[in-house]
C-alpha atoms as a PDB file:
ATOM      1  CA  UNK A   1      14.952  -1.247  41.117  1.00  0.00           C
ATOM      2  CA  UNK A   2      13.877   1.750  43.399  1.00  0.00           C
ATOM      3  CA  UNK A   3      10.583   3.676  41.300  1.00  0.00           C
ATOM      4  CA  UNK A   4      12.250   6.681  40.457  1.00  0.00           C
ATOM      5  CA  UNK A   5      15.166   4.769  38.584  1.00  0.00           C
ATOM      6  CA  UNK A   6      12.706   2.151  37.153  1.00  0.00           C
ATOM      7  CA  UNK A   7      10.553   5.380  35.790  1.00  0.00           C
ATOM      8  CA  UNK A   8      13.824   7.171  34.511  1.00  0.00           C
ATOM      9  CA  UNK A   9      15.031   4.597  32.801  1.00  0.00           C
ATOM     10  CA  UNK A  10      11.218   4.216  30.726  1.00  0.00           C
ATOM     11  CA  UNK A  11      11.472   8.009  29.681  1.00  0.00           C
ATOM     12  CA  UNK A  12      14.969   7.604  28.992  1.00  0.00           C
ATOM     13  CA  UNK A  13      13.639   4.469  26.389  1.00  0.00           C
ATOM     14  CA  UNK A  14      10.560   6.280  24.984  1.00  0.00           C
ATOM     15  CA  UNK A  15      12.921   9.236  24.429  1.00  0.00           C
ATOM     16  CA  UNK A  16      14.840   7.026  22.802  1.00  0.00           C
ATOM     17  CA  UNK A  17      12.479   4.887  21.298  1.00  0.00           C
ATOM     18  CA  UNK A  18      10.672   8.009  19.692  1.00  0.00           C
ATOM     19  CA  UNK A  19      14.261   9.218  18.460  1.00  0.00           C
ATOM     20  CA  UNK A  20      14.753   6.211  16.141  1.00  0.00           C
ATOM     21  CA  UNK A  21      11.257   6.183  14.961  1.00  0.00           C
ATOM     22  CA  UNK A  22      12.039   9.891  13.726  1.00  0.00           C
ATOM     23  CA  UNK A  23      15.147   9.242  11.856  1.00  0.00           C
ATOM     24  CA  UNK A  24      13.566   6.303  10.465  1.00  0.00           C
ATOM     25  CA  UNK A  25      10.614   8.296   8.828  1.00  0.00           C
ATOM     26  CA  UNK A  26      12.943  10.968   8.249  1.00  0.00           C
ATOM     27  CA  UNK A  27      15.057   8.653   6.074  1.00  0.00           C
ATOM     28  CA  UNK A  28      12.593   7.096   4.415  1.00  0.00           C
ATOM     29  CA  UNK A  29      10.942  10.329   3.730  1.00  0.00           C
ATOM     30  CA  UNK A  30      14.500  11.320   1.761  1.00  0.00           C
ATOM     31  CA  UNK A  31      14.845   8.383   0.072  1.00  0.00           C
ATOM     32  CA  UNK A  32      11.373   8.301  -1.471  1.00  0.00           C
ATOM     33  CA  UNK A  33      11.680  12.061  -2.571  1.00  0.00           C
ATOM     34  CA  UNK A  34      15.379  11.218  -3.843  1.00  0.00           C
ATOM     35  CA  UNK A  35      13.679   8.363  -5.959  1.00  0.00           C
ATOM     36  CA  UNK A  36      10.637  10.521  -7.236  1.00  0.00           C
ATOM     37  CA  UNK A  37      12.929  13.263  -7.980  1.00  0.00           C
ATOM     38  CA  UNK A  38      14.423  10.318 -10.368  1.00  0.00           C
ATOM     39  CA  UNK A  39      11.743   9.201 -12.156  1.00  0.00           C
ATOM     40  CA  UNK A  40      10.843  12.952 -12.783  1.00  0.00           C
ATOM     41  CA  UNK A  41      13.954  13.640 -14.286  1.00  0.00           C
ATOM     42  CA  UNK A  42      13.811  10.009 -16.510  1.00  0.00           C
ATOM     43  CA  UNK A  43      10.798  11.001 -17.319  1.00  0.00           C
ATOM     44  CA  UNK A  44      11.267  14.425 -18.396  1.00  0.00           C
ATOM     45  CA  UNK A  45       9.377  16.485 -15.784  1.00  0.00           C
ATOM     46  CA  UNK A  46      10.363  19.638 -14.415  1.00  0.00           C
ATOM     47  CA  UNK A  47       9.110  20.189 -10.592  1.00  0.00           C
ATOM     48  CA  UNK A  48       7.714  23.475 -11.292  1.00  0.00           C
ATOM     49  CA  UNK A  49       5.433  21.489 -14.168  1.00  0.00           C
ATOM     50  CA  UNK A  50       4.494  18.567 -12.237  1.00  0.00           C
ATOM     51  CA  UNK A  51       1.493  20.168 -10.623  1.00  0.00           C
ATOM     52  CA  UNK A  52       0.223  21.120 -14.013  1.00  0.00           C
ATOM     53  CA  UNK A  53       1.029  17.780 -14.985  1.00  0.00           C
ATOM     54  CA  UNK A  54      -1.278  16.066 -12.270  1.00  0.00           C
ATOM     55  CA  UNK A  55      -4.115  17.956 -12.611  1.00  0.00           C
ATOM     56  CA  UNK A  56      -4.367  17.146 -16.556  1.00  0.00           C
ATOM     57  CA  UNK A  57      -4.393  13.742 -15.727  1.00  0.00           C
ATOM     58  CA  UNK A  58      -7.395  14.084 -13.351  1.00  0.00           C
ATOM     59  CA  UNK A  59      -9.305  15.571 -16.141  1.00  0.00           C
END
């Protein structure tokens, strides 16, 4: 494989490489604010309180 083509075809992978590690956080990082957004509303919790909320606990 000539050295241009051989380095090409790395970028090309990290580009690639770095693509899928994005959606992946990306995803996870919507699933785990989909599932907090759940257990605020089981629990009763309105966003705009759970600030508040947090900072009584620490107390």
């Amino acid at each position: 494989m000539d050295g241009m083509t051989y380095l090409t075809v790395a970028y090309l992978g990290m580009i690639a490489g770095i693509a899928i590690w994005t959606w992946t956080v990306v995803n996870r990082s919507r699933t785990i604010e989909a599932r907090l957004t759940a257990v605020e509303s089981s629990m009763g919790i309105i966003a705009s309180e759970a600030d508040s909320i947090s900072k009584e606990q620490e107390n």
